[in-house]
N, C-alpha and C. Protein backbone atom coordinates (compact mmCIF):
# COMPACT_ATOMS: atom_id res chain seq x y z
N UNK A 1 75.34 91.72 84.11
CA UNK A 1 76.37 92.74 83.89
C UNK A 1 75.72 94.12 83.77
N UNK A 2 74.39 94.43 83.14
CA UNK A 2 73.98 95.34 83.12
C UNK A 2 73.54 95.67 84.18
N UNK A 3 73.08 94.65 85.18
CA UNK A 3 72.32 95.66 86.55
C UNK A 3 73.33 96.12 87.32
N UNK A 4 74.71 95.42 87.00
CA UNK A 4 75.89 95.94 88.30
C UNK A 4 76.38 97.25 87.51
N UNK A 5 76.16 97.51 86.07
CA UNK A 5 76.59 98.47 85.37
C UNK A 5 75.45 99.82 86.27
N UNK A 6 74.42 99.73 85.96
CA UNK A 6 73.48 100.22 86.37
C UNK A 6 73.37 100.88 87.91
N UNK A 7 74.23 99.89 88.91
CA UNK A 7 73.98 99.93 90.13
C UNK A 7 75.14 101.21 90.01
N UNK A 8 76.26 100.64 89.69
CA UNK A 8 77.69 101.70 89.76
C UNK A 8 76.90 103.48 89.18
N UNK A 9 76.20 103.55 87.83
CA UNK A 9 76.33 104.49 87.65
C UNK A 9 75.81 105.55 89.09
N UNK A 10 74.37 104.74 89.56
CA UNK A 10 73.29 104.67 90.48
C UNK A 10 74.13 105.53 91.63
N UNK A 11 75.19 104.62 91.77
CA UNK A 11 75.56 105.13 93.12
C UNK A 11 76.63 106.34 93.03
N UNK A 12 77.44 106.56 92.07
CA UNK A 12 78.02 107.68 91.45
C UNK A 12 77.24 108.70 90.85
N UNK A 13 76.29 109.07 90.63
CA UNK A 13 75.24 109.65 90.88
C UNK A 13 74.46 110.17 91.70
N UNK A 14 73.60 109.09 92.21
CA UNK A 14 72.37 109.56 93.17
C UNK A 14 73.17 109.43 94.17
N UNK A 15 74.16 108.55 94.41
CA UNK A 15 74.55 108.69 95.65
C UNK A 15 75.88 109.70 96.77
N UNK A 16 76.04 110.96 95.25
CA UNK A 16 77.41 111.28 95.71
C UNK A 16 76.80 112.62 96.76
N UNK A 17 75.39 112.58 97.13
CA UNK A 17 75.02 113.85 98.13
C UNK A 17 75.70 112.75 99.42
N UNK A 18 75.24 111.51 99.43
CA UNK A 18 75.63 110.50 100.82
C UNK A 18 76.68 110.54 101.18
N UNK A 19 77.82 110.35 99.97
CA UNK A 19 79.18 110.33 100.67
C UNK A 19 79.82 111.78 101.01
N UNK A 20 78.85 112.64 100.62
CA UNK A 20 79.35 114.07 100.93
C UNK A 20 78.97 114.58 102.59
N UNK A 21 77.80 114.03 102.66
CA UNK A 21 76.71 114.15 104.04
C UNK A 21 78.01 112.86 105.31
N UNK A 22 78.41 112.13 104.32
CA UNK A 22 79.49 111.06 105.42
C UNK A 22 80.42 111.86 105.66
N UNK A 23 81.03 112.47 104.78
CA UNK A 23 82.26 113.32 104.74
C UNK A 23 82.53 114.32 105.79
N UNK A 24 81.10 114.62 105.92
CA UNK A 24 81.05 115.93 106.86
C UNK A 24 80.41 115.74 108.04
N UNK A 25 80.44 114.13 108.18
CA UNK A 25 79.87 113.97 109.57
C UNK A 25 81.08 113.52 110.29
N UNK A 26 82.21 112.72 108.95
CA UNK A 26 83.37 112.18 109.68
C UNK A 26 84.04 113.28 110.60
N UNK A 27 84.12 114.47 109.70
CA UNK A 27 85.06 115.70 110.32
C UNK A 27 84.42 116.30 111.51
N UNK A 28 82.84 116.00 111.25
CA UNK A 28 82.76 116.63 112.69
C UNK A 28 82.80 115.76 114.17
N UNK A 29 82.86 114.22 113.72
CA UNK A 29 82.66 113.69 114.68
C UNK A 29 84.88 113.69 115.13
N UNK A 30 85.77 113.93 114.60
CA UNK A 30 86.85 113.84 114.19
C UNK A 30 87.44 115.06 115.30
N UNK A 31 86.41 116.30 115.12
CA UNK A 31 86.36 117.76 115.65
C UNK A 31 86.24 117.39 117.19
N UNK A 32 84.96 116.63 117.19
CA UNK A 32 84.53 116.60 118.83
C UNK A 32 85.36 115.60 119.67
N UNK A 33 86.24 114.67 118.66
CA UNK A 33 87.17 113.64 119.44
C UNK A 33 88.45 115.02 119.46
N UNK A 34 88.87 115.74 119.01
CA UNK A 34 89.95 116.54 119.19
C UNK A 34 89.83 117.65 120.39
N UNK A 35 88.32 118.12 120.48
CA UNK A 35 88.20 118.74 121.75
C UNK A 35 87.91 118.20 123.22
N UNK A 36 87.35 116.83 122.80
CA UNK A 36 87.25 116.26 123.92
C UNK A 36 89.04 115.59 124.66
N UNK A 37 89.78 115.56 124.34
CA UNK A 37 90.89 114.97 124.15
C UNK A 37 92.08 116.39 124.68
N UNK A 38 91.86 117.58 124.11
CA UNK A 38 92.51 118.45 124.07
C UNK A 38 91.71 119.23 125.49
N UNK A 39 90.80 118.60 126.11
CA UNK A 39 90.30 119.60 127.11
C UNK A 39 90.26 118.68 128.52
N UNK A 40 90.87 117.45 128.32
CA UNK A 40 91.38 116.87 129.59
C UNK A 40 92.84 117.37 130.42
């Protein structure tokens, strides 16, 4: 119980640069499906 305690803080933590770095890869990959789409 403590290492899954441990893991959660871990990843709410150290890991909230990752889901920020995902965040902003979704929108851009999101961007290039809207121009590719909008320029046929």
């Amino acid at each position: 119980m403590n290492q899954a305690h441990g893991w959660m803080t871990g990843w709410m933590g150290g890991g909230g640069w990752l889901w920020a770095l995902i965040g902003v890869l979704v929108v851009v990959l999101l961007v290039v499906v809207i121009v590719k789409l909008t320029k046929k």
